[in-house]
PDB file of N, CA and C in Angstrom:
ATOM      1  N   UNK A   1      70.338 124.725  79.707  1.00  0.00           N
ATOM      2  CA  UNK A   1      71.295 123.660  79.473  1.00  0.00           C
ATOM      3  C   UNK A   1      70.518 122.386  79.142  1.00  0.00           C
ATOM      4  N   UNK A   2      71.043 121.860  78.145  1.00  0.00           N
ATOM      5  CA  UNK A   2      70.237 120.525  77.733  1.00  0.00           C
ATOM      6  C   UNK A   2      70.449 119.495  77.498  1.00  0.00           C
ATOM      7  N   UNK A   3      69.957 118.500  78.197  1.00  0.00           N
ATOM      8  CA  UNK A   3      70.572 116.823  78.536  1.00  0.00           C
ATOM      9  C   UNK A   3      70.263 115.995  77.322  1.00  0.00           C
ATOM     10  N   UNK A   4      71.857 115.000  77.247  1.00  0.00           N
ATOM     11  CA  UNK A   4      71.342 114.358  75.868  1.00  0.00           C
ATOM     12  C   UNK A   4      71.477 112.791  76.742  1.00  0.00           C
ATOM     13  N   UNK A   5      71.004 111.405  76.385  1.00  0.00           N
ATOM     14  CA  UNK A   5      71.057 110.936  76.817  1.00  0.00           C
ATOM     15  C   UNK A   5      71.565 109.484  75.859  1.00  0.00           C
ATOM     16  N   UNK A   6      72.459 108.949  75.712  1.00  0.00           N
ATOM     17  CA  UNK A   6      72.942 107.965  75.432  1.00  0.00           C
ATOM     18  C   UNK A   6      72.922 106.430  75.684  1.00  0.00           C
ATOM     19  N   UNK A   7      72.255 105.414  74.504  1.00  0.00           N
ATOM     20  CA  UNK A   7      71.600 104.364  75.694  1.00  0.00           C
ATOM     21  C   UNK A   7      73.100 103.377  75.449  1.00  0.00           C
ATOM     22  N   UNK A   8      73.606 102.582  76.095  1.00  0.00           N
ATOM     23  CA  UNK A   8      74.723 102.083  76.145  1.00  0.00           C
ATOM     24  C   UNK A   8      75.003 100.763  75.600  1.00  0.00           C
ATOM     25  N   UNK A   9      75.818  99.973  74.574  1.00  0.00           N
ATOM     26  CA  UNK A   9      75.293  98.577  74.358  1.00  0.00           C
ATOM     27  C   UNK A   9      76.170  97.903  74.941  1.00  0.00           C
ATOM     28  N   UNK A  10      75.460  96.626  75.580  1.00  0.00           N
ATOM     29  CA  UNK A  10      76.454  95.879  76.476  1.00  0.00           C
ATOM     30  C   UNK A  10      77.685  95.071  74.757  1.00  0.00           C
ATOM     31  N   UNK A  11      77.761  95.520  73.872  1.00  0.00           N
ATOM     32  CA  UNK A  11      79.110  95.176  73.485  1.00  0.00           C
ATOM     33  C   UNK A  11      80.349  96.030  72.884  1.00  0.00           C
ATOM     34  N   UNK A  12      78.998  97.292  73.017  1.00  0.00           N
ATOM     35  CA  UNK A  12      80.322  98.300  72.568  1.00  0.00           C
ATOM     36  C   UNK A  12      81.042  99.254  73.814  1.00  0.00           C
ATOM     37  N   UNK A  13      80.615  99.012  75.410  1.00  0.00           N
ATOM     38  CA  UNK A  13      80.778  99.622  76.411  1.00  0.00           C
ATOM     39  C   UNK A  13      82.067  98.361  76.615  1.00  0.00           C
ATOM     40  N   UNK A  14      82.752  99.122  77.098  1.00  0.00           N
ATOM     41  CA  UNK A  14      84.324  97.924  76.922  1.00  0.00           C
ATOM     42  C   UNK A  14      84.706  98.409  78.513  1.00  0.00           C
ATOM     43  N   UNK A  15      85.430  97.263  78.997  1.00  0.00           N
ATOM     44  CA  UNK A  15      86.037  97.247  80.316  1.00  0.00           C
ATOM     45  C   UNK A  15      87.310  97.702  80.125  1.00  0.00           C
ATOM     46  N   UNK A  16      88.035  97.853  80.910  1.00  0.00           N
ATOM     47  CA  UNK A  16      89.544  97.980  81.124  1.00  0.00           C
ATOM     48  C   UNK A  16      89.860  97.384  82.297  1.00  0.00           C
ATOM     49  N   UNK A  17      90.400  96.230  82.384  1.00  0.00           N
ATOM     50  CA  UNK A  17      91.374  95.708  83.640  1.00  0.00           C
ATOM     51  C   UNK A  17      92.717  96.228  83.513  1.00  0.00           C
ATOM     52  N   UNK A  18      93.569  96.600  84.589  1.00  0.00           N
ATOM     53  CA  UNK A  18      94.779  96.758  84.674  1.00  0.00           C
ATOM     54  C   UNK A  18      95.406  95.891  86.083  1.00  0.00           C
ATOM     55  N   UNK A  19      96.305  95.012  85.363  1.00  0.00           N
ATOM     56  CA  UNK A  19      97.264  94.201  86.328  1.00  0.00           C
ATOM     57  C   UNK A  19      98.522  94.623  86.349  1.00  0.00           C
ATOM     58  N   UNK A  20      99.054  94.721  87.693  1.00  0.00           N
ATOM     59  CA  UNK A  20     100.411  94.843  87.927  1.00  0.00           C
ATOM     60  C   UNK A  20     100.994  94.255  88.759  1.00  0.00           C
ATOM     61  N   UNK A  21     102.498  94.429  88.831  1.00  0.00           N
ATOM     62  CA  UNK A  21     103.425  93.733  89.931  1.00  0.00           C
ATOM     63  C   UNK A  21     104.308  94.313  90.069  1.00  0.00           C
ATOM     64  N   UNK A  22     104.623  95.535  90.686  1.00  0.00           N
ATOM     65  CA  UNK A  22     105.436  97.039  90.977  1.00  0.00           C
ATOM     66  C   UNK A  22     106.221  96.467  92.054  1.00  0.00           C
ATOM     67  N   UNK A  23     107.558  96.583  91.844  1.00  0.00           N
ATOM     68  CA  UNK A  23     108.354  96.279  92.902  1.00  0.00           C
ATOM     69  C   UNK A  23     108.351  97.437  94.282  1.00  0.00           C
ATOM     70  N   UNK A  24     108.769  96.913  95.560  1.00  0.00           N
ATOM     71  CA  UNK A  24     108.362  97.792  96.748  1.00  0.00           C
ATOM     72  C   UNK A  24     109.176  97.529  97.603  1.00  0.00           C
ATOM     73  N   UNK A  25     110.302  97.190  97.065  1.00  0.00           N
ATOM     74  CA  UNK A  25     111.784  96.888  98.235  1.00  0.00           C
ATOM     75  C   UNK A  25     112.671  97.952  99.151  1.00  0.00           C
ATOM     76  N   UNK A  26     112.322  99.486  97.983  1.00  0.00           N
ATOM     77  CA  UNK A  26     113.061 100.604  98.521  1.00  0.00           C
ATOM     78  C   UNK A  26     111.921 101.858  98.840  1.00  0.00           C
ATOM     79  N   UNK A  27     112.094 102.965  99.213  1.00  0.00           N
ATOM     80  CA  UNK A  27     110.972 103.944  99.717  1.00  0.00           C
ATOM     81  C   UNK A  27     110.810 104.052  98.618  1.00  0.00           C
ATOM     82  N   UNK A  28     111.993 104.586  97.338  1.00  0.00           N
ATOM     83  CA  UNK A  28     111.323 105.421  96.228  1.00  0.00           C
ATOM     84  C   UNK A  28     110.191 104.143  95.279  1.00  0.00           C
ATOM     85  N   UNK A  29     110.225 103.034  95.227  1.00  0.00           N
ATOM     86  CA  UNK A  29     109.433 102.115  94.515  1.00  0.00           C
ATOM     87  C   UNK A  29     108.403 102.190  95.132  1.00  0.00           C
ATOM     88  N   UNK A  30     108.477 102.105  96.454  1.00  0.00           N
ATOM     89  CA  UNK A  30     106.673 102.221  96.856  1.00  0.00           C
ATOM     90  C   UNK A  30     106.348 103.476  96.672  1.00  0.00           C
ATOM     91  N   UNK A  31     106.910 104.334  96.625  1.00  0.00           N
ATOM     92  CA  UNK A  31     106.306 105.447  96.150  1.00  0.00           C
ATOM     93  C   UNK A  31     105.969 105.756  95.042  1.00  0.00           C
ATOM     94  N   UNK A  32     106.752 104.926  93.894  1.00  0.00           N
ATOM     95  CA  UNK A  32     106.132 104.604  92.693  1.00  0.00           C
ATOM     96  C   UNK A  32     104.947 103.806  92.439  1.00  0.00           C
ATOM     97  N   UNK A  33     104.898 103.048  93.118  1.00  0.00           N
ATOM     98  CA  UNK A  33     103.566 101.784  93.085  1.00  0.00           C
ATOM     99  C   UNK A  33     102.418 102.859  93.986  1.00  0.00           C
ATOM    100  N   UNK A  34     102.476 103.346  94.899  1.00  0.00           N
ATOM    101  CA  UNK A  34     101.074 104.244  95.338  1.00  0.00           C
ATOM    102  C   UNK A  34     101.197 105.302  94.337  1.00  0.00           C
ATOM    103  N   UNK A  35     102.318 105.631  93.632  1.00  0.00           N
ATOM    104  CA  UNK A  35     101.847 106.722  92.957  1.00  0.00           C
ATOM    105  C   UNK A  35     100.838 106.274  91.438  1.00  0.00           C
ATOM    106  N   UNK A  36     101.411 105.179  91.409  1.00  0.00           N
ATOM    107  CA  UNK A  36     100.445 104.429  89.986  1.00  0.00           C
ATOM    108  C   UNK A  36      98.958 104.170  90.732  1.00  0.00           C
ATOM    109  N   UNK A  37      98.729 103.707  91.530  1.00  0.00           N
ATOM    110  CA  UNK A  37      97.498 102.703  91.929  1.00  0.00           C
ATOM    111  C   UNK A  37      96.854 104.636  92.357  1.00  0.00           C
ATOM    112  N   UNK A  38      97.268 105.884  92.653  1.00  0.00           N
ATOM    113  CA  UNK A  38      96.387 107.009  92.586  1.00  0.00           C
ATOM    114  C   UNK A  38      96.138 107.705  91.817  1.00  0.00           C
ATOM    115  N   UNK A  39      96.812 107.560  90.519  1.00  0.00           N
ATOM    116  CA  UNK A  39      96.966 107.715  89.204  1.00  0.00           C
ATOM    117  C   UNK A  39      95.716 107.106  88.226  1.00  0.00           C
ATOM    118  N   UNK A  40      95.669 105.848  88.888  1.00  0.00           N
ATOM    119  CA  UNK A  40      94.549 104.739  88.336  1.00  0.00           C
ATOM    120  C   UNK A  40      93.439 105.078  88.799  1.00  0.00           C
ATOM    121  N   UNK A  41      93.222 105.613  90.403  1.00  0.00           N
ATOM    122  CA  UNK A  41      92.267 105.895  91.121  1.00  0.00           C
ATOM    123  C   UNK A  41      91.354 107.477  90.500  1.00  0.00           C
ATOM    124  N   UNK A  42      92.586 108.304  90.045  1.00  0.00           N
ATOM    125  CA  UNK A  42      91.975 109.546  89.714  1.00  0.00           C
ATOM    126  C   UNK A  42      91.811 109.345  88.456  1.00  0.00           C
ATOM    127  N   UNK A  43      91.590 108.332  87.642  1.00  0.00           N
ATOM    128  CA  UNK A  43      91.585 108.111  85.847  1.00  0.00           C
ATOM    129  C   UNK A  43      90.042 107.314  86.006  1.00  0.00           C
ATOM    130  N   UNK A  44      89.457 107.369  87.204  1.00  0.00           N
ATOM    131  CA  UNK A  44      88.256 106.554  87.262  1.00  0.00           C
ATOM    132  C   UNK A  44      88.303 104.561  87.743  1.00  0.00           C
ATOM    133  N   UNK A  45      89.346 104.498  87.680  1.00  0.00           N
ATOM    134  CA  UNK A  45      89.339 103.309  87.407  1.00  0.00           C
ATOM    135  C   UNK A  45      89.206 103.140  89.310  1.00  0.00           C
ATOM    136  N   UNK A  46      88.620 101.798  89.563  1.00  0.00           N
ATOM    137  CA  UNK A  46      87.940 100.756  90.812  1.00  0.00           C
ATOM    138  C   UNK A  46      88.842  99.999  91.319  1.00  0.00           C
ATOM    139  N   UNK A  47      89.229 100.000  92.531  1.00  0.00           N
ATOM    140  CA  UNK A  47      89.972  98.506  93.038  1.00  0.00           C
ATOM    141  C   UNK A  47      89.169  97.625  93.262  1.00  0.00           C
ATOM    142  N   UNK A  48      89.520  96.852  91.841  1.00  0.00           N
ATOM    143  CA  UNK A  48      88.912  94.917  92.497  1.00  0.00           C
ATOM    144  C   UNK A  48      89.398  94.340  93.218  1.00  0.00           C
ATOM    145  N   UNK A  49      91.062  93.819  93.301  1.00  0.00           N
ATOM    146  CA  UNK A  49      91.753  93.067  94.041  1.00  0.00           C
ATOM    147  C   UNK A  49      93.066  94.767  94.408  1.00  0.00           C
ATOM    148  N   UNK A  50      94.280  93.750  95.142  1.00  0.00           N
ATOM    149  CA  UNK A  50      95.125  94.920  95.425  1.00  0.00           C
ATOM    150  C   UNK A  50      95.989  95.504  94.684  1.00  0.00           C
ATOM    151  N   UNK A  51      96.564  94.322  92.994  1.00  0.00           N
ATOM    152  CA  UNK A  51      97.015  95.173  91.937  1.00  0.00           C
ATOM    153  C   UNK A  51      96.117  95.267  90.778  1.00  0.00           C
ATOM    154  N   UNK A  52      94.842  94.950  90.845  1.00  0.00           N
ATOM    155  CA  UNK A  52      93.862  94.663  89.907  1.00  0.00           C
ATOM    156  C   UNK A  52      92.896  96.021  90.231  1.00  0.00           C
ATOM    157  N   UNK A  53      92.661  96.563  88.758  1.00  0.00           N
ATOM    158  CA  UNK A  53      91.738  97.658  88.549  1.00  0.00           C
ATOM    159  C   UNK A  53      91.002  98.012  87.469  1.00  0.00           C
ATOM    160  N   UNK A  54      89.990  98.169  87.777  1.00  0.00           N
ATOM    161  CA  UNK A  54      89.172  98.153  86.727  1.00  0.00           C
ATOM    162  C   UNK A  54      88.151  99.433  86.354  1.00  0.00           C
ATOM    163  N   UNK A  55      87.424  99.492  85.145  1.00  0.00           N
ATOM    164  CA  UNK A  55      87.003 100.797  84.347  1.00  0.00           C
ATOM    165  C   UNK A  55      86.501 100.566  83.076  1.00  0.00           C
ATOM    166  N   UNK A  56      84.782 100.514  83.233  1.00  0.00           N
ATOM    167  CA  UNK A  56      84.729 101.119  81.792  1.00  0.00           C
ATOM    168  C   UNK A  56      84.560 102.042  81.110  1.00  0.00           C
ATOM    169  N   UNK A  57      84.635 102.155  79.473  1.00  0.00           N
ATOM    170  CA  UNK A  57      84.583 103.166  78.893  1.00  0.00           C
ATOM    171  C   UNK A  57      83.931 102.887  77.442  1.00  0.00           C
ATOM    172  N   UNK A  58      83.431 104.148  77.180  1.00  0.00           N
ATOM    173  CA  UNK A  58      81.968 103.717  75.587  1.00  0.00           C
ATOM    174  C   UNK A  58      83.295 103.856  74.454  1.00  0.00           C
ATOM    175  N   UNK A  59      83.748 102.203  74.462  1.00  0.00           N
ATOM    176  CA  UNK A  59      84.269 102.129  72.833  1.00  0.00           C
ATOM    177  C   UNK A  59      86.145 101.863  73.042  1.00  0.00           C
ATOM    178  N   UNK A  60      86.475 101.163  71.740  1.00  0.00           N
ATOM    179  CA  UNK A  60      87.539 100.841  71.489  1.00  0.00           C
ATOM    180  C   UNK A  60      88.383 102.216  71.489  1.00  0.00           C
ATOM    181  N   UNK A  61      87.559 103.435  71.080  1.00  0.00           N
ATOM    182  CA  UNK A  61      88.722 104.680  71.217  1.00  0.00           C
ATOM    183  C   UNK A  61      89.194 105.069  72.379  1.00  0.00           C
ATOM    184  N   UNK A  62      87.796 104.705  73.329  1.00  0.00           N
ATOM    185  CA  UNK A  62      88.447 105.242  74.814  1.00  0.00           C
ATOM    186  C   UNK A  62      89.363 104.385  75.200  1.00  0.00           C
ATOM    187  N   UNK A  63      89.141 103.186  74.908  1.00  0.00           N
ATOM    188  CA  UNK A  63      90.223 102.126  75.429  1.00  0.00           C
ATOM    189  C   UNK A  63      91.928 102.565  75.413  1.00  0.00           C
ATOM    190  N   UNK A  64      91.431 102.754  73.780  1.00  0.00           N
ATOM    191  CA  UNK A  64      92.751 103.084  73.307  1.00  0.00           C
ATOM    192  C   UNK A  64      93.344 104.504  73.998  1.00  0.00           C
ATOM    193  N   UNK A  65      92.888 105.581  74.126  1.00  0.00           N
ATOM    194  CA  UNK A  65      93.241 107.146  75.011  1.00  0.00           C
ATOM    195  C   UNK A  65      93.354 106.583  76.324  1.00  0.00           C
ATOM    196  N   UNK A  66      93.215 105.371  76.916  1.00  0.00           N
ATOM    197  CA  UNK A  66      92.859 105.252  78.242  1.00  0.00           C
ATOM    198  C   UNK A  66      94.530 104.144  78.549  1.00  0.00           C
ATOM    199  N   UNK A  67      94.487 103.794  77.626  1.00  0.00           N
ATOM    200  CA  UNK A  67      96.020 102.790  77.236  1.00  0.00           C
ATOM    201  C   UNK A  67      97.332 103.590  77.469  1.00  0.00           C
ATOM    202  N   UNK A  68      97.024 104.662  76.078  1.00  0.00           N
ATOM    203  CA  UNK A  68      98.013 105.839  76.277  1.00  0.00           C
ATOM    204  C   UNK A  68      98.498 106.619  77.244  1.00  0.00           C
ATOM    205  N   UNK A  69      97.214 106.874  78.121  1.00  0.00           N
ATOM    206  CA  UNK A  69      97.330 107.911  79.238  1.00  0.00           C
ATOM    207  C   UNK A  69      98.185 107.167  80.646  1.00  0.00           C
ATOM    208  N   UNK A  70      97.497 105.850  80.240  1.00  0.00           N
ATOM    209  CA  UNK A  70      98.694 104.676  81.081  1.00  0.00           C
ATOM    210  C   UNK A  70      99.933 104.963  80.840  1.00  0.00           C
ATOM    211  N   UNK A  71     100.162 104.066  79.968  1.00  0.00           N
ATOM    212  CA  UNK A  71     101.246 104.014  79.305  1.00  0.00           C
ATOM    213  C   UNK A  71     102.508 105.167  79.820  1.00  0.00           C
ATOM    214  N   UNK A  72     101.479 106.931  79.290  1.00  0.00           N
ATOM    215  CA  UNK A  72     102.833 107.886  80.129  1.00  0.00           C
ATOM    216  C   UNK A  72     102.747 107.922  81.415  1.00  0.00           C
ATOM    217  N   UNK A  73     101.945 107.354  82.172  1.00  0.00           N
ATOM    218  CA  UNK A  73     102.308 107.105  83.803  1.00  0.00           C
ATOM    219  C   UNK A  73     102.935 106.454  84.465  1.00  0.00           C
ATOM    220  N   UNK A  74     103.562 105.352  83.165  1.00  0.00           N
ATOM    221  CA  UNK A  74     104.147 103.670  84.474  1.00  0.00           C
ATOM    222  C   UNK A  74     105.361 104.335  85.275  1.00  0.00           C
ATOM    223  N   UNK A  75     105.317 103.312  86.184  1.00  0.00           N
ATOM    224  CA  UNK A  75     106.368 103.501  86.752  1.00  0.00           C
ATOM    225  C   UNK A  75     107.500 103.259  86.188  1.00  0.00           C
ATOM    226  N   UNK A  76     108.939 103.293  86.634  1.00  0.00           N
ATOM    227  CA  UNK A  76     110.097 103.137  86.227  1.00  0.00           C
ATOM    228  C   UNK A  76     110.628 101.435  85.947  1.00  0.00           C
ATOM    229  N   UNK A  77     109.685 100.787  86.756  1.00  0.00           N
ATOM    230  CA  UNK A  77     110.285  99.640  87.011  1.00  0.00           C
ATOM    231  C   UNK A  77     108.968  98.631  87.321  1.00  0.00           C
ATOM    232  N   UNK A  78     108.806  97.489  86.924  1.00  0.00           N
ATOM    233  CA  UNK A  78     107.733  96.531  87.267  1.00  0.00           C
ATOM    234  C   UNK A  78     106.898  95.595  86.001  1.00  0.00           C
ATOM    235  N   UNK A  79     106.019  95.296  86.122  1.00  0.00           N
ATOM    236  CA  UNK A  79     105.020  94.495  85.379  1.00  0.00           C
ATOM    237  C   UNK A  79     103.569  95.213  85.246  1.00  0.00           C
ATOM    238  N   UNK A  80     102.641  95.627  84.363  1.00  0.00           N
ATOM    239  CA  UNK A  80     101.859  96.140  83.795  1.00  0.00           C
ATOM    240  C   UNK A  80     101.082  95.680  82.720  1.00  0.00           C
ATOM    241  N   UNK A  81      99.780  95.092  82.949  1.00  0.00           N
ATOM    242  CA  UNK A  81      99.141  94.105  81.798  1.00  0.00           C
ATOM    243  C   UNK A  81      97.489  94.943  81.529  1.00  0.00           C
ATOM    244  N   UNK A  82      97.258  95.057  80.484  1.00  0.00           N
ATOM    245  CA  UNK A  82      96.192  95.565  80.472  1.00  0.00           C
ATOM    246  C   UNK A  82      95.304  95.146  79.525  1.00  0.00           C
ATOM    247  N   UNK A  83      94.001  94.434  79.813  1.00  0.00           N
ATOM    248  CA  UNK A  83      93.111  93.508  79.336  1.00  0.00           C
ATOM    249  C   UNK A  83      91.500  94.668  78.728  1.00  0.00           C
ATOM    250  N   UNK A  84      91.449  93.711  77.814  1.00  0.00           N
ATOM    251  CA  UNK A  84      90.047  94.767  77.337  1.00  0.00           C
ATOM    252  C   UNK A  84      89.143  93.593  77.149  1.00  0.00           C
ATOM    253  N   UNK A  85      87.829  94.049  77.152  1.00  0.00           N
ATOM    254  CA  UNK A  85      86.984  93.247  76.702  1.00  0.00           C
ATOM    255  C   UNK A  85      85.329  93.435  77.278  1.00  0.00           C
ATOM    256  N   UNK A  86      84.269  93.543  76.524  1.00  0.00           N
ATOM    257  CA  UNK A  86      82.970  94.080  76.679  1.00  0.00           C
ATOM    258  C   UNK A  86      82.313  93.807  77.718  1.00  0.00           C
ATOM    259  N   UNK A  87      81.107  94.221  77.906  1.00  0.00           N
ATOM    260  CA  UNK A  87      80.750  94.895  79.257  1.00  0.00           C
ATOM    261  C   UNK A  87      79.730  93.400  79.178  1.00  0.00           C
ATOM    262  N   UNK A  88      79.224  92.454  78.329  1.00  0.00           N
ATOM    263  CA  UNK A  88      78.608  91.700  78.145  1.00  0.00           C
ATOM    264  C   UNK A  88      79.337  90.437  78.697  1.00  0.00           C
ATOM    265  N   UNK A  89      80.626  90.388  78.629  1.00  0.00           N
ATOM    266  CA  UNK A  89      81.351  89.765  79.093  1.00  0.00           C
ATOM    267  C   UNK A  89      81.933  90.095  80.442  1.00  0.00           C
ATOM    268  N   UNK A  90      82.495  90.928  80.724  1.00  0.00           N
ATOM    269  CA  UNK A  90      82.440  91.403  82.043  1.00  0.00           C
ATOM    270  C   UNK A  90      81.149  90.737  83.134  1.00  0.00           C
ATOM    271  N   UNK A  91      79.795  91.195  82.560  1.00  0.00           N
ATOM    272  CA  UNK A  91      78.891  90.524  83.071  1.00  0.00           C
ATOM    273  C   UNK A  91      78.712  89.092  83.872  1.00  0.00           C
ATOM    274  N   UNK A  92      79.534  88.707  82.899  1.00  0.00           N
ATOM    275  CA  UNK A  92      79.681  86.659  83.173  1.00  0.00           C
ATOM    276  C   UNK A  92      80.988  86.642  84.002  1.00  0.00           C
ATOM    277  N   UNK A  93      81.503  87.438  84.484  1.00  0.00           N
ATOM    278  CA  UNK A  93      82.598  87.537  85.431  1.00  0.00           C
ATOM    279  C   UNK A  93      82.171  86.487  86.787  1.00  0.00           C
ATOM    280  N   UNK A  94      82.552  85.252  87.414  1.00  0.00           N
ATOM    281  CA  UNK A  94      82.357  84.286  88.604  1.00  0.00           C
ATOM    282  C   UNK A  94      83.155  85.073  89.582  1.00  0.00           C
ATOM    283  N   UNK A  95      82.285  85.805  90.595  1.00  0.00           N
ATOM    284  CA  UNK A  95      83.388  86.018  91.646  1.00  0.00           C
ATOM    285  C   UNK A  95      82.832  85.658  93.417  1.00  0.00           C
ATOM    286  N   UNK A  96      83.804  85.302  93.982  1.00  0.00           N
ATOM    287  CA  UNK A  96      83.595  84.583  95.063  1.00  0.00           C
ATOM    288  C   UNK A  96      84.043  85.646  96.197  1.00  0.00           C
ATOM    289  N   UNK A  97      83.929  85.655  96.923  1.00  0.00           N
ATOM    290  CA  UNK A  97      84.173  86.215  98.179  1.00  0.00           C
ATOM    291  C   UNK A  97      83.963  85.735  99.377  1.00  0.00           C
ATOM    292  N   UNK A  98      84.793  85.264 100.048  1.00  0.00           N
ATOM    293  CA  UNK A  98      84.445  84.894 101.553  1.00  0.00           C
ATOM    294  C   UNK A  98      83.865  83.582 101.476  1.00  0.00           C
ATOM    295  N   UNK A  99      84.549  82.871 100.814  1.00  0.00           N
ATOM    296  CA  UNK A  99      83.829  81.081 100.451  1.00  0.00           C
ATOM    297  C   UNK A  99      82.102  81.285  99.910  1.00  0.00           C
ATOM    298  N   UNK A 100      81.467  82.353  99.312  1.00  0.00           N
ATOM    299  CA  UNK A 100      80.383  82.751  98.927  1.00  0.00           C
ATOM    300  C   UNK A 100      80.206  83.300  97.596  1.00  0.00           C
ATOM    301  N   UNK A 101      79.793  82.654  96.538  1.00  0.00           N
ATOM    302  CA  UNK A 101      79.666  83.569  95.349  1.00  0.00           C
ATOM    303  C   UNK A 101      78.687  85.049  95.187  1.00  0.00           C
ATOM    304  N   UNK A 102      79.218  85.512  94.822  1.00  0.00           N
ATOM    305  CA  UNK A 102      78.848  87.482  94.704  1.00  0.00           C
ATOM    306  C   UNK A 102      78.063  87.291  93.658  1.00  0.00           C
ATOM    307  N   UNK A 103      76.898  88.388  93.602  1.00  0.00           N
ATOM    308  CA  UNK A 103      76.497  88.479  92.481  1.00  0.00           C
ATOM    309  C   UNK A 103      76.687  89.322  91.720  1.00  0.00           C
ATOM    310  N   UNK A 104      76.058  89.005  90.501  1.00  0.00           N
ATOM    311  CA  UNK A 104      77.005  89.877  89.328  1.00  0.00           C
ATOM    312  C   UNK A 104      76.403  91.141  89.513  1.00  0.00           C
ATOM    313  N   UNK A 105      77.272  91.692  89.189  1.00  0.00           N
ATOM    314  CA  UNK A 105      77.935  93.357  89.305  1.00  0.00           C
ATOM    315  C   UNK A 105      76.194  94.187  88.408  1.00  0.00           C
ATOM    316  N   UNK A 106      75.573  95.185  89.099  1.00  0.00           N
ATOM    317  CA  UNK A 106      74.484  95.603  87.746  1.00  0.00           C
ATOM    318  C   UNK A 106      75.449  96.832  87.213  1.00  0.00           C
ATOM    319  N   UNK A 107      75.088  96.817  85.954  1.00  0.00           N
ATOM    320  CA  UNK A 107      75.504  98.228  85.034  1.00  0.00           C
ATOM    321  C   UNK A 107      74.886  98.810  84.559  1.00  0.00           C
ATOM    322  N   UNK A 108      75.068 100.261  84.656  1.00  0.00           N
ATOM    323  CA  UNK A 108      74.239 101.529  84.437  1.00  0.00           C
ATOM    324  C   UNK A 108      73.549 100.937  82.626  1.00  0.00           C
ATOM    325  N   UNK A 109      72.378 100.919  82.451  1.00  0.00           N
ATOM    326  CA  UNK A 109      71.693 100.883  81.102  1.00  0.00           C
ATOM    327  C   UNK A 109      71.521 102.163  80.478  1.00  0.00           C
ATOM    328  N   UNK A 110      72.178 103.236  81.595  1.00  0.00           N
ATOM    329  CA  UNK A 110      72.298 104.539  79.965  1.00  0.00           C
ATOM    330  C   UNK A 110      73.372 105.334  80.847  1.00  0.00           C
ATOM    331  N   UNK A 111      74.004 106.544  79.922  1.00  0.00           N
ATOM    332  CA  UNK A 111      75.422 107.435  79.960  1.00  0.00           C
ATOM    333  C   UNK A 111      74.310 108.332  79.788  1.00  0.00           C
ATOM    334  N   UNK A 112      74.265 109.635  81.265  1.00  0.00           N
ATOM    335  CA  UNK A 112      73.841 110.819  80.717  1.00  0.00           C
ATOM    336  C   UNK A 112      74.843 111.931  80.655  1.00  0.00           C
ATOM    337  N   UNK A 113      74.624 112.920  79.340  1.00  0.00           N
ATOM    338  CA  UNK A 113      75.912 113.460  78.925  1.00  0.00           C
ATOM    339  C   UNK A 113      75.230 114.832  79.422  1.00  0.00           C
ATOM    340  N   UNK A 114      75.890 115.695  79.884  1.00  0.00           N
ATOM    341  CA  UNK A 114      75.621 117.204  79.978  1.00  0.00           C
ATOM    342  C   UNK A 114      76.831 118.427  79.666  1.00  0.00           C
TER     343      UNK A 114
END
């Protein structure tokens, strides 16, 4: 079996954020909203915040298959925003935690494919 190895460019490796605001007033809605946020969880995607999730992927096509595959999952009812934009940028992301700024996130410098 033989490994190919792919080196990654910080502008064509693209993020995916996904924001939402899933209503949770009745059992069946929260059961819609955990069923999205494990949906998101098994599609690869990270919890940053508690409706905020994130994921990247090599290129505008995955973005786009990664949109779609959303898309037939939403829930019935709510708010759903989904942001793209490169891994170079991602980079320059300011994030704070605990009255303390975090440092920036490192990212893998190569995709090994098998």
């Amino acid at each position: 079996m033989s490994t190919s190895v792919t080196y990654l460019s910080g502008y064509r490796l693209m993020w995916i954020l996904v924001m939402f605001d899933l209503p949770t007033d009745t059992k069946p809605q929260r059961k819609a909203a955990s069923d999205f946020r494990h949906f998101l969880l098994d599609e690869g995607f990270e919890r940053s915040q508690f409706s905020v999730y994130a994921r990247f992927v090599n290129g505008k096509e995955a973005f786009v298959t990664r949109v779609n595959r959303i898309e037939r999952n939403l829930p019935d009812a709510g708010d759903v925003q989904i942001l793209n934009f490169t891994d170079r940028q991602y980079r320059d992301i300011v994030h704070f935690s605990d009255q303390g700024r975090k440092r920036a996130r490192e990212n893998p410098q190569q995709l090994v494919m098998f």
